[in-house]
Protein backbone atom coordinates (compact mmCIF):
# COMPACT_ATOMS: atom_id res chain seq x y z
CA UNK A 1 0.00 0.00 0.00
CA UNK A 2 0.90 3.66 -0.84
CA UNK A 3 0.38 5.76 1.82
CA UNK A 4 0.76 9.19 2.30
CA UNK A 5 1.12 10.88 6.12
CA UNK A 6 1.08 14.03 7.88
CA UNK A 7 3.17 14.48 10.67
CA UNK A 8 0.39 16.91 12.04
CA UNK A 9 -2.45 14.28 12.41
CA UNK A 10 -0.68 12.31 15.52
CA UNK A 11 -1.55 11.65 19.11
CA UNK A 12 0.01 10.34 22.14
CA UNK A 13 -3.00 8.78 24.24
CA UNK A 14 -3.49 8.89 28.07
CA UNK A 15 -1.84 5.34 28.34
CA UNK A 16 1.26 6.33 26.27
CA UNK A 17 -0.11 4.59 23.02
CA UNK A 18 1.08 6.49 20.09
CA UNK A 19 -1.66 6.65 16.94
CA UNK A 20 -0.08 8.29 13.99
CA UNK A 21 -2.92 8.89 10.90
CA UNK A 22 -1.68 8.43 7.56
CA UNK A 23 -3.67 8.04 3.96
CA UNK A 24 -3.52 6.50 1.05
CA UNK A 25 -4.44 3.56 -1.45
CA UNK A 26 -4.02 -0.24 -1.38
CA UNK A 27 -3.83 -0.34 -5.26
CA UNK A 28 -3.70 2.82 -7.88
CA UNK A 29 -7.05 2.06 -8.91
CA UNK A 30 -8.33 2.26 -5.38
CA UNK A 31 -9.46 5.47 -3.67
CA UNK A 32 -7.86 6.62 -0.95
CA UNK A 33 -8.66 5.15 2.58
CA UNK A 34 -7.52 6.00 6.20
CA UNK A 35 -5.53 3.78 8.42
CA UNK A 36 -3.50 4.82 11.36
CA UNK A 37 -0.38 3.48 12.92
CA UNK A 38 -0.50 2.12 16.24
CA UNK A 39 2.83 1.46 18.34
CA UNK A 40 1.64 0.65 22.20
CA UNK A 41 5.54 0.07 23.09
CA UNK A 42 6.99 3.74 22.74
CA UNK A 43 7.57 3.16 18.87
CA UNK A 44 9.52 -0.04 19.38
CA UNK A 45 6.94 -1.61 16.77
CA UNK A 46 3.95 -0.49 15.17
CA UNK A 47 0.50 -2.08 13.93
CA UNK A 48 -1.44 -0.85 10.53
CA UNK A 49 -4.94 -0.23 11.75
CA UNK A 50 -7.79 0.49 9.18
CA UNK A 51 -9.97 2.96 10.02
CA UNK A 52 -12.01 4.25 7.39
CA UNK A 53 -12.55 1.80 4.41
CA UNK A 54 -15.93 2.16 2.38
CA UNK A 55 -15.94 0.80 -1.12
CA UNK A 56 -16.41 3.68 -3.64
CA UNK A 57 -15.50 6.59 -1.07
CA UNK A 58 -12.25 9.00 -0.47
CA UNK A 59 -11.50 8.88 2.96
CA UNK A 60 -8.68 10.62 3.55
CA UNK A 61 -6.78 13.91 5.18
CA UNK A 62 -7.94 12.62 9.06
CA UNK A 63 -7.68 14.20 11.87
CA UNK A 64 -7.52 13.02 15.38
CA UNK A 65 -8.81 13.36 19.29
CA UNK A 66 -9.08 11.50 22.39
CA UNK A 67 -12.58 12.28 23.57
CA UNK A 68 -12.21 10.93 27.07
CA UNK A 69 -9.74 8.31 27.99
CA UNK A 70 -9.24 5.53 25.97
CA UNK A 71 -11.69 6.25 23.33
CA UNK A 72 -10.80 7.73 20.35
CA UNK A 73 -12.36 9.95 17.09
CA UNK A 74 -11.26 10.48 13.99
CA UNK A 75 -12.83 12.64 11.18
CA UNK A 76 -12.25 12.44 7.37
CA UNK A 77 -12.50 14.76 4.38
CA UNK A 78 -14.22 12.53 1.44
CA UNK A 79 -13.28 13.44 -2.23
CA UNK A 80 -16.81 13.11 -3.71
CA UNK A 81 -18.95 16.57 -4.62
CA UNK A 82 -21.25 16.33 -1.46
CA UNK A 83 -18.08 16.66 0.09
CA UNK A 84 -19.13 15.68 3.60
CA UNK A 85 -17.20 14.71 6.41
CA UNK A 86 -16.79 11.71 7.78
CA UNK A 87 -15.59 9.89 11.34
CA UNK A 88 -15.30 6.95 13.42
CA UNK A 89 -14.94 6.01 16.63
CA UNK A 90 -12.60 3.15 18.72
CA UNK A 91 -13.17 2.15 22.21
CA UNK A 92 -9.72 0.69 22.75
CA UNK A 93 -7.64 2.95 22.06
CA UNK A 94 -7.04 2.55 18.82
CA UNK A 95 -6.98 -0.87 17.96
CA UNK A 96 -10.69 -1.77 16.33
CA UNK A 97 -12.69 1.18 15.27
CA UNK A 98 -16.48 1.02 14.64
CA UNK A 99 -19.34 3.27 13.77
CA UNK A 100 -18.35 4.96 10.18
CA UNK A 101 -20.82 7.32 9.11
CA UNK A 102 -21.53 10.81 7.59
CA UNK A 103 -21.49 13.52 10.04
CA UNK A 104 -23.78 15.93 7.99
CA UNK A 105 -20.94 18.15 8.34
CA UNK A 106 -20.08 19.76 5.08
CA UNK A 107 -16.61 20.98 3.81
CA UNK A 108 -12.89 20.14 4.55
CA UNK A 109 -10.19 19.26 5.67
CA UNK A 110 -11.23 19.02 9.38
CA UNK A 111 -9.90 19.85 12.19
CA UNK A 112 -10.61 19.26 16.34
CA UNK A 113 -10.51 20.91 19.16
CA UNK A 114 -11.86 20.10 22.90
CA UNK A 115 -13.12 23.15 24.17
CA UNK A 116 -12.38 24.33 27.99
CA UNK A 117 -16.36 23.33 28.94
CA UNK A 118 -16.02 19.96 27.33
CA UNK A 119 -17.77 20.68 23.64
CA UNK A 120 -15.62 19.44 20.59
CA UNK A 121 -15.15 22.38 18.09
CA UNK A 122 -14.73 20.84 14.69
CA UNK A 123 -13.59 23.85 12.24
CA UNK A 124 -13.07 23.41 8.41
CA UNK A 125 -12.76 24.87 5.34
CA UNK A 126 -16.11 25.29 3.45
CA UNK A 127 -15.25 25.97 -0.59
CA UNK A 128 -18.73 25.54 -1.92
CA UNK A 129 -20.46 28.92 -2.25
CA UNK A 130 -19.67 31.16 -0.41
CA UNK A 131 -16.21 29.94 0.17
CA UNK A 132 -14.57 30.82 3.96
CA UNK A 133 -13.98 29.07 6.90
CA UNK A 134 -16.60 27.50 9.39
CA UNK A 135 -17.16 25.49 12.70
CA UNK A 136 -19.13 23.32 14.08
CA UNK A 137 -19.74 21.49 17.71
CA UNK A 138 -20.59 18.31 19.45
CA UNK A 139 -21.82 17.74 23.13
CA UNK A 140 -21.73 14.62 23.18
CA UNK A 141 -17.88 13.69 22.63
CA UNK A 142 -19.00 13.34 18.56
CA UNK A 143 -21.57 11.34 18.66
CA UNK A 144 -23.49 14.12 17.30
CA UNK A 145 -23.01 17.68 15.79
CA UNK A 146 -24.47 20.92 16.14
CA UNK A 147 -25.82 21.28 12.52
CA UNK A 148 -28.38 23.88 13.57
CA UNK A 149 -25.50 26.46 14.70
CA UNK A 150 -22.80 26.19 12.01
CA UNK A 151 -20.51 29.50 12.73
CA UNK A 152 -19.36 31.37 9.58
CA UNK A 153 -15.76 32.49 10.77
CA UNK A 154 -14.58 34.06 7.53
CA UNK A 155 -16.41 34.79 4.10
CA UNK A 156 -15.58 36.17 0.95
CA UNK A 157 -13.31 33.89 -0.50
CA UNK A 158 -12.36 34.33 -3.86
CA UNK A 159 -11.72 30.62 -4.75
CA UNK A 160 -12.46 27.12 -3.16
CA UNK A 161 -8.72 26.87 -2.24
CA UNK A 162 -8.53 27.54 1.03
CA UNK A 163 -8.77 25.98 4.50
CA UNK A 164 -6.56 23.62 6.56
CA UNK A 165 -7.64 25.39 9.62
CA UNK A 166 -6.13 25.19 13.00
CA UNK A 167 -7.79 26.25 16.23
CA UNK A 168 -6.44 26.92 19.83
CA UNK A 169 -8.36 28.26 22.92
CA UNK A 170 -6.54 30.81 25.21
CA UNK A 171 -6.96 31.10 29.36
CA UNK A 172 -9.62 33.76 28.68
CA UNK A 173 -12.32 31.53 26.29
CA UNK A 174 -10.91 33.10 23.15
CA UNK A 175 -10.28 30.87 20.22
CA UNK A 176 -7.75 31.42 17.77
CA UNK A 177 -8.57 29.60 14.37
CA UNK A 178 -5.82 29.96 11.93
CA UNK A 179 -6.15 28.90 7.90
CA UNK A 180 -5.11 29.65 4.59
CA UNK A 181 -7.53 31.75 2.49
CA UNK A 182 -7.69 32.91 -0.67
CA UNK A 183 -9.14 36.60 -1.58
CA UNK A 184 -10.95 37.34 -5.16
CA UNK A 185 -8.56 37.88 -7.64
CA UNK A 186 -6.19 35.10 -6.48
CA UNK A 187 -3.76 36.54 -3.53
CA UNK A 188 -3.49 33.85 -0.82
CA UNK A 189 -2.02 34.43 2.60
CA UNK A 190 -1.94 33.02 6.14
CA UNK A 191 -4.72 34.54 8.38
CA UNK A 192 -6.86 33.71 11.57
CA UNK A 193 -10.07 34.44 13.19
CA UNK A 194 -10.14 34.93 17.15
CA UNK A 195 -13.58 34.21 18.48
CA UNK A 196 -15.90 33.01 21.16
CA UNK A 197 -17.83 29.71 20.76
CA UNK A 198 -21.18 30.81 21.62
């Protein structure tokens, strides 16, 4: 298999097990699928762990959070034009996973964030019209999202290339959400939004 990997989309559980996300396909006619890379040994040896395989779907570009301690969610941009996102869930710390399903949620690549009163904050780049930047929450660890109250944190994008966002939240509540975005007539830049999660 040909996989590709980001050295971004990693996590170090509460147990020490090390999960490292990476993408790719089994053959070149395949789509892409997301597995992860378990080592529970410090990185002494490591275990390829599918996670999101579904016949006739892109699964790829996931991202990665321990809701509570040893379970584990992972969300994935899909290639198609719905463009929806996707996650699942394991319950031992990486080693099976289980419920894969369409969070509603629409746009990509994803990213996650636990918020300081327990909500996830999923944020993403949206590049169907109007192109920006939005988020999204869960408060229920991500069983569930928020799809009534999805927050518009930028508009006005002058293409759909843009997103990869990034969020943080400071002592004081504020979040910083960081992205690339990409103004009409074609400059692109670094930028962020600092909000508050209503």
């Amino acid at each position: 298999m040909a996989c590709l990997a980001s050295g971004m989309n990693s996590l170090q559980l509460s147990d020490g097990t090390i999960l490292f996300l990476v993408y790719g396909a089994q053959k070149p006619e395949d789509k892409d699928s997301s597995w992860l890379l378990r080592s529970t040994d410090y990185g002494e040896t490591w275990q390829l762990v599918p996670v999101g395989l579904k016949p006739g779907l892109d699964l790829n570009e996931p991202e990665i959070i321990e809701t509570r301690p040893g379970r584990v969610l992972i969300v994935m941009r899909t290639g198609d034009g719905r463009d929806h996102l996707w996650q699942a869930v394991s319950d031992d710390r990486g080693a099976t996973w289980h419920d894969l399903k369409d969070t509603g949620v629409q746009g990509h690549p994803p990213d996650l964030l636990r918020l300081q009163d327990g909500r996830l904050l999923l944020s993403l780049g949206f590049r169907h019209l109007p192109p920006g930047i939005r988020a999204v929450v869960s408060r229920d660890g991500g069983a569930t999202w928020d799809l009534q109250h999805v927050w518009s944190l930028r508009s006005g994008g002058g293409s759909n290339d843009l997103g990869y966002p990034h969020s943080v939240q400071l002592r004081d509540g504020t979040v910083v959400t960081v992205y690339y975005f990409a103004e009409p007539g074609g400059m692109q830049y670094i930028a962020c939004t600092r909000w508050k999660v209503p």
